[in-house]
Protein backbone atom coordinates (compact mmCIF):
# COMPACT_ATOMS: atom_id res chain seq x y z
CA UNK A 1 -19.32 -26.14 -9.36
CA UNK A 2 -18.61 -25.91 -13.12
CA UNK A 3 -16.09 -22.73 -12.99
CA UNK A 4 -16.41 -21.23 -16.78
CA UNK A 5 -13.17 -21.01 -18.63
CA UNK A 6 -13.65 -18.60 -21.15
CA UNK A 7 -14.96 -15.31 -19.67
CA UNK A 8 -12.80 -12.40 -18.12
CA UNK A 9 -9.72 -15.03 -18.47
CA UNK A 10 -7.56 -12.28 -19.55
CA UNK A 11 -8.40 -10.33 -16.17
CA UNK A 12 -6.19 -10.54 -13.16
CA UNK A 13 -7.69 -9.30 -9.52
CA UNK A 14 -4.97 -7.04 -7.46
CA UNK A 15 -6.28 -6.02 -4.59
CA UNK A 16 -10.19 -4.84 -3.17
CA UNK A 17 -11.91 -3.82 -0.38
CA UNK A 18 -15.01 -5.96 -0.48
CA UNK A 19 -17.87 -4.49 1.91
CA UNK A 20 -19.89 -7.23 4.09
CA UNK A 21 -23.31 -8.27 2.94
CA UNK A 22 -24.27 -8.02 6.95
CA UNK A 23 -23.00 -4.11 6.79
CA UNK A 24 -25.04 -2.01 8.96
CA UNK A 25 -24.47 0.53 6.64
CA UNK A 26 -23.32 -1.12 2.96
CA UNK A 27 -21.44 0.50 0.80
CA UNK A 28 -19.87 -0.32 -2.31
CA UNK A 29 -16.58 -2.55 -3.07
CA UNK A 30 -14.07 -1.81 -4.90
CA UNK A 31 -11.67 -3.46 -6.85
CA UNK A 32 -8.31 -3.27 -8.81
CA UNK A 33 -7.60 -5.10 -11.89
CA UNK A 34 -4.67 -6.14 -14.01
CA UNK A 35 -6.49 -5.85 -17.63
CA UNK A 36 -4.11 -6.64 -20.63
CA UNK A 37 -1.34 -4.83 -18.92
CA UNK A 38 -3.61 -1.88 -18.29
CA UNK A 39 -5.08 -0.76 -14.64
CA UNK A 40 -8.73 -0.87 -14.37
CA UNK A 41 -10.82 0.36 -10.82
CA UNK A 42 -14.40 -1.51 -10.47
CA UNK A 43 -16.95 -0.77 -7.93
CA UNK A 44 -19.66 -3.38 -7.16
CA UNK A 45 -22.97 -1.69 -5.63
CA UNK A 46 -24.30 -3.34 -2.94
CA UNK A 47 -26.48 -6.79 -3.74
CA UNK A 48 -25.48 -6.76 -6.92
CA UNK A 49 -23.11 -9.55 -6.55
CA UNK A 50 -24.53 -13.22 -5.82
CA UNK A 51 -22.54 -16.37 -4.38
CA UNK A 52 -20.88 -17.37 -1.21
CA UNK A 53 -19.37 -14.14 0.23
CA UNK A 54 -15.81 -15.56 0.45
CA UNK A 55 -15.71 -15.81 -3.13
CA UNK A 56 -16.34 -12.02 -3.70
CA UNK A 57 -12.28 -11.68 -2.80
CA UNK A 58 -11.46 -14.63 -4.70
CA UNK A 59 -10.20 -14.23 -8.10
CA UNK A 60 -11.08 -17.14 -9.73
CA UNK A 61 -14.64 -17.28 -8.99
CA UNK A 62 -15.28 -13.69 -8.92
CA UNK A 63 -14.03 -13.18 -12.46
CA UNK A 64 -15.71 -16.35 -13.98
CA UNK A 65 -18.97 -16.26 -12.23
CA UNK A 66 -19.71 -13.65 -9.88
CA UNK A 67 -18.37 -10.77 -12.00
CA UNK A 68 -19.71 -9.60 -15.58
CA UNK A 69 -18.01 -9.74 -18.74
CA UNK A 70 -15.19 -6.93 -19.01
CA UNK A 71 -16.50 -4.42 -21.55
CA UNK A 72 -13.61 -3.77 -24.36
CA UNK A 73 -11.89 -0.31 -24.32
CA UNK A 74 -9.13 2.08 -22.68
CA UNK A 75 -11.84 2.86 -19.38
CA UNK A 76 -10.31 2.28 -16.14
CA UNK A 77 -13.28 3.23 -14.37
CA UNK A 78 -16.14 0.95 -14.17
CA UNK A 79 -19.25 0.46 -11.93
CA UNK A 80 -21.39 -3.11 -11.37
CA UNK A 81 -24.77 -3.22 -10.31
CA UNK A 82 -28.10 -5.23 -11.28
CA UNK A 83 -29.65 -3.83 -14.48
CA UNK A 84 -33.11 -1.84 -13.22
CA UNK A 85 -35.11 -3.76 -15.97
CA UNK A 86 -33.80 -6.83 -16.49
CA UNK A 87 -31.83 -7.56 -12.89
CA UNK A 88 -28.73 -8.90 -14.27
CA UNK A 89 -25.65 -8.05 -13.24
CA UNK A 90 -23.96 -5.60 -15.31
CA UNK A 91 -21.02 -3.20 -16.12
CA UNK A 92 -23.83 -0.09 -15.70
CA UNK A 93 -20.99 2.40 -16.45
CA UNK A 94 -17.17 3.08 -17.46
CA UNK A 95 -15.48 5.92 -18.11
CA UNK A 96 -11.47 7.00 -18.50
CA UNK A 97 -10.91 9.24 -16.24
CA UNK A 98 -6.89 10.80 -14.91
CA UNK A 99 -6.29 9.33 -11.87
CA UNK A 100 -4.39 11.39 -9.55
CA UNK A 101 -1.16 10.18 -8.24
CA UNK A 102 2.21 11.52 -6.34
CA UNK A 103 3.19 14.71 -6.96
CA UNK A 104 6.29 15.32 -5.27
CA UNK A 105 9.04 12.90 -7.51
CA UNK A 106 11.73 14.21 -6.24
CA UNK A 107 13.75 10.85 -7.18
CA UNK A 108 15.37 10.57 -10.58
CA UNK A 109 14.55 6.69 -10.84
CA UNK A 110 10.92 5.61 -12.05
CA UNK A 111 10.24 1.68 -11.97
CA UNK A 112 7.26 -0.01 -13.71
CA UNK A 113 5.14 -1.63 -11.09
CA UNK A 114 5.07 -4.67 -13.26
CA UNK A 115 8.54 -5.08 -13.86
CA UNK A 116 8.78 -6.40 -10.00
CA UNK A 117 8.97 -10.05 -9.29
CA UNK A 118 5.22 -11.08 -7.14
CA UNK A 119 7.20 -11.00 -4.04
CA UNK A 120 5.72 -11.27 -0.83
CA UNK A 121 3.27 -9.48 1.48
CA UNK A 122 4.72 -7.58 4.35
CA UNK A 123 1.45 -5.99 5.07
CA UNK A 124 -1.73 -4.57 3.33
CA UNK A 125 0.28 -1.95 0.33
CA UNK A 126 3.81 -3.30 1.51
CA UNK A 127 5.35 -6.03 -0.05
CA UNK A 128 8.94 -7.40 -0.39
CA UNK A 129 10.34 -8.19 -4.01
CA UNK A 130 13.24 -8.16 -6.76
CA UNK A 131 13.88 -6.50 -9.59
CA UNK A 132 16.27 -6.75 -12.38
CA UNK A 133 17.82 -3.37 -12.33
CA UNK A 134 17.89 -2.91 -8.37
CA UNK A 135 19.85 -4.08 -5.54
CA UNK A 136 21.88 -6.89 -7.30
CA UNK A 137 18.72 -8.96 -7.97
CA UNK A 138 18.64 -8.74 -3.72
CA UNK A 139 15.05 -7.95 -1.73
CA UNK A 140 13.96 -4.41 -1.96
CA UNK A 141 10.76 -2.95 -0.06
CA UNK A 142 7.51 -1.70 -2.35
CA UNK A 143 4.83 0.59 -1.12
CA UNK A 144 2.12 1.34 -2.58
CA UNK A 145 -0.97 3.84 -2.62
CA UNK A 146 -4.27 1.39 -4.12
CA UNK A 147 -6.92 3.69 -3.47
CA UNK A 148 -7.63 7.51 -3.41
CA UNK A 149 -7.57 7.91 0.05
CA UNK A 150 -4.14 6.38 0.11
CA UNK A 151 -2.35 9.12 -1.56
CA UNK A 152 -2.11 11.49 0.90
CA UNK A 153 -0.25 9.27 3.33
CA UNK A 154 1.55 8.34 0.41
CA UNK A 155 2.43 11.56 -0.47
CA UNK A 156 3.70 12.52 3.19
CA UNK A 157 5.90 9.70 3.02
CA UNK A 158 7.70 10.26 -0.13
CA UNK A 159 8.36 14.14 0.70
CA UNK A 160 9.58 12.85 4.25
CA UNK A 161 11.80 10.56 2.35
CA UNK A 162 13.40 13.60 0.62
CA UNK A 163 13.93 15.17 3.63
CA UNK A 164 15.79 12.36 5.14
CA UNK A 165 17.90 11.40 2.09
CA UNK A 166 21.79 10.47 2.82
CA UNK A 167 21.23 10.91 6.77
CA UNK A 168 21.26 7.61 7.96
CA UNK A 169 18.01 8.03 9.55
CA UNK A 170 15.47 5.61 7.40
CA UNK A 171 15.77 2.87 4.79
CA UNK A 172 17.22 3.79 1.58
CA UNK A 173 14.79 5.33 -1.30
CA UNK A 174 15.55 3.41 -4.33
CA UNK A 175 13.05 4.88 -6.89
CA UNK A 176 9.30 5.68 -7.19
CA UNK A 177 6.84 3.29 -8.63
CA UNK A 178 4.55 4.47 -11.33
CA UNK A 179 1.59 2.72 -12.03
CA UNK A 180 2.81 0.74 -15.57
CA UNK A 181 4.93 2.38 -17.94
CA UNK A 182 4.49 6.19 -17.84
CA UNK A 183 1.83 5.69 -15.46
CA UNK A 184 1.06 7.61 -12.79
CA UNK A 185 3.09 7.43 -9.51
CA UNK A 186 1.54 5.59 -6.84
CA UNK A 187 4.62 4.49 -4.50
CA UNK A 188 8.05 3.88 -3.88
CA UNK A 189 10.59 1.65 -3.71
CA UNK A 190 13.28 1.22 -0.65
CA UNK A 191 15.90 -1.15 0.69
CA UNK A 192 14.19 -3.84 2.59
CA UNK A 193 16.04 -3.72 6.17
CA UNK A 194 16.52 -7.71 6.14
CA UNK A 195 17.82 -9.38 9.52
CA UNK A 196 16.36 -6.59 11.74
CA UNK A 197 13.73 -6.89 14.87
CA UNK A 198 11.24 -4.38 16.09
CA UNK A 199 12.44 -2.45 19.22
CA UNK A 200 12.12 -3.01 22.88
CA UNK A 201 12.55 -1.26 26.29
CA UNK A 202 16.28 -2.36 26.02
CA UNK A 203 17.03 -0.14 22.60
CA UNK A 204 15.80 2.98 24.02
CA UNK A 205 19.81 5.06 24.38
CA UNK A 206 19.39 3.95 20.32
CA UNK A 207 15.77 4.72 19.31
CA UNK A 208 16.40 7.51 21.30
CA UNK A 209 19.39 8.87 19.31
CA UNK A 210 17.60 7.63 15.75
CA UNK A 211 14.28 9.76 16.69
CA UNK A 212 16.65 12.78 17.36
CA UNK A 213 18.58 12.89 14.53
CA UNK A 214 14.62 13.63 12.91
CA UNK A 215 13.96 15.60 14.83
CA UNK A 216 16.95 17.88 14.04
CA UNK A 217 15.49 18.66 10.78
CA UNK A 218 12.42 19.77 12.49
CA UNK A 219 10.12 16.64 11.80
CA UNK A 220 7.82 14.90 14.11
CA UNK A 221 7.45 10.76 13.37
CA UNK A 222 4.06 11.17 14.04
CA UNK A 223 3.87 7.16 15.16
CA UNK A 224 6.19 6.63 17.74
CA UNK A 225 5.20 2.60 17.91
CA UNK A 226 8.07 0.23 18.47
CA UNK A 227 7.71 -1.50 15.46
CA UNK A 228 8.27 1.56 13.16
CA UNK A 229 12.33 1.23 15.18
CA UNK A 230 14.23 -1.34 13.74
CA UNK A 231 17.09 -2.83 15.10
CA UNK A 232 19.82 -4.05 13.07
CA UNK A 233 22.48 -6.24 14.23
CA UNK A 234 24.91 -4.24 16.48
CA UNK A 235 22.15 -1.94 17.75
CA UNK A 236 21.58 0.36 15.09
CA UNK A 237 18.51 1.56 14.76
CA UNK A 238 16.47 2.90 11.59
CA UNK A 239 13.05 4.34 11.32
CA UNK A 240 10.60 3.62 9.17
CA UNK A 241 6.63 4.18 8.33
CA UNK A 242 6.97 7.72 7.20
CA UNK A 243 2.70 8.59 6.57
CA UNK A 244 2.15 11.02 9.47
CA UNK A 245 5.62 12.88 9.50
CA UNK A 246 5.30 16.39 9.34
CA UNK A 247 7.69 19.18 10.44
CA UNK A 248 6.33 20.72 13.96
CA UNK A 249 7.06 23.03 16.67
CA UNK A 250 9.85 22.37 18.94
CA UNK A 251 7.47 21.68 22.07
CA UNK A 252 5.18 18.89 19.43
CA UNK A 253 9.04 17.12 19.02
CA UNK A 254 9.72 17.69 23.01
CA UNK A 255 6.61 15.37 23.70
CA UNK A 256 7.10 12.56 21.31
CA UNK A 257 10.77 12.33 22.32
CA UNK A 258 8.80 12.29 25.91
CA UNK A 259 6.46 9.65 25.23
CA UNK A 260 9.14 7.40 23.28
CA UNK A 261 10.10 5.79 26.56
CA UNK A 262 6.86 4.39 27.22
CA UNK A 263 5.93 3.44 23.47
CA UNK A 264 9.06 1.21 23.66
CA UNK A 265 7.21 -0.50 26.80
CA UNK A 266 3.92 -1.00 25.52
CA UNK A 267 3.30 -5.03 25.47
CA UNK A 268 0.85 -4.26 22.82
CA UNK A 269 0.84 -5.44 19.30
CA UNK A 270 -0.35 -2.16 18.26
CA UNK A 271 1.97 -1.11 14.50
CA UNK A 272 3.25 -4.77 14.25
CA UNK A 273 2.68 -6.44 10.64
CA UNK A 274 -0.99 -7.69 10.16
CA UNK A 275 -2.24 -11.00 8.31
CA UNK A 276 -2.63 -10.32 4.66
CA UNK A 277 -4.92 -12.91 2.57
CA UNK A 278 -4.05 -13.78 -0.80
């Protein structure tokens, strides 16, 4: 396969959500883009890209063959399909468009996405990496909201993390992550809880004790699996996975406090980290 050199070589694929050609029901992809330093969101419709399917996740091929050229401009909106008359593949539309992102920055600290080191993938939107001005050059924790739908759970999270702040309860917030300089905000940044282990039936006196102390201000976990409890060396335990935390009524925090016992026992590998492809 003679892999062109010279088109989109300035492009640099982030992340996507690439629908199957067998879809029952096909839908577009979508794509994020590094572009010159700047952010750029492609869909592809369906059919309109060719080659083996494994390449449509695979930068290299999908940016020198599979994928148009990148039209010039500020856009960071753009849409692929086959041209109606002439069936080529195409850029059929882009457009700049605000992008919504977290509201609640209730952190003084904003960090540049792209000033973190690469790093490495705890799971899909959670990554470990460094950065110059944080945590002595050590590991720090980055989250991230990719797509639309993302922000909400994004946005629960960061609000729970201001309700939490300097009670011992989760991981420390370092900063939030805007989406390149002055860009949007579309994450945070927390210490990365190094040398811990997910909980078992044996930590339940401590889970028990860390769940409490939310629920003292009122808030519900809202995923109560034993891999959002993590046990540091001498039993301490911190939460963590803040997206479905809400404050509730005092019978809502009664029944996950009850069901905590038997979340602790589930053999299941239900919450645990999942495979990430690069």
């Amino acid at each position: 396969m003679n892999v062109s050199k010279s088109k989109n070589t300035n492009v640099q694929l982030l992340a996507c959500l690439v629908e199957p050609r067998d879809a029952i029901d096909p839908d577009d992809s979508h794509y994020r883009f590094l572009v010159d330093g700047k952010f750029k969101y492609v869909t592809t419709a369906p059919g309109a890209l060719g080659g083996e399917e494994v390449d449509w996740s695979f930068g290299p091929i999908l940016l020198s063959e599979l994928l148009p050229p990148f039209p010039p401009g500020n856009w960071n909106k753009g849409h692929v399909a086959k041209n109606p008359e002439t069936g080529e593949v195409a850029f059929v539309k882009v457009e700049t468009e605000p992008l919504a992102g977290v509201e609640n920055l209730w952190h003084p600290v904003k960090l540049n996405e792209l000033d973190f080191a690469q790093g490495n993938h705890v799971r899909q939107r959670v990554r470990t990496s460094t950065h110059p001005e944080l945590n002595d050059g050590k590991p720090v924790l980055i989250k991230t909201a990719v797509w639309p739908w993302e922000l909400a759970f994004m946005e629960v999270e960061t609000t729970a993390y201001g309700s939490i702040r300097g009670r011992g309860i989760g991981p420390k917030f370092l900063g939030h992550v805007t989406e390149g300089k002055d860009g949007r905000v579309v994450g945070f940044v927390a210490e990365w809880v190094q040398d811990a282990r997910a909980a078992g039936p044996g930590d339940f006196e401590g889970c028990r004790k860390a769940l409490g102390r939310l629920h003292e201000l009122g808030i519900k976990l809202g995923d109560i699996n034993k891999h959002n409890f993590l046990v540091r060396e001498g039993h301490d335990v911190v939460l963590i996975d803040f997206e479905f935390a809400k404050k509730c009524s005092p019978q809502e925090l009664e029944d996950e406090m009850n069901a905590l016992k038997g979340s602790l026992e589930d053999p299941s590998f239900r919450g645990g980290v999942e495979v990430v492809c690069e």
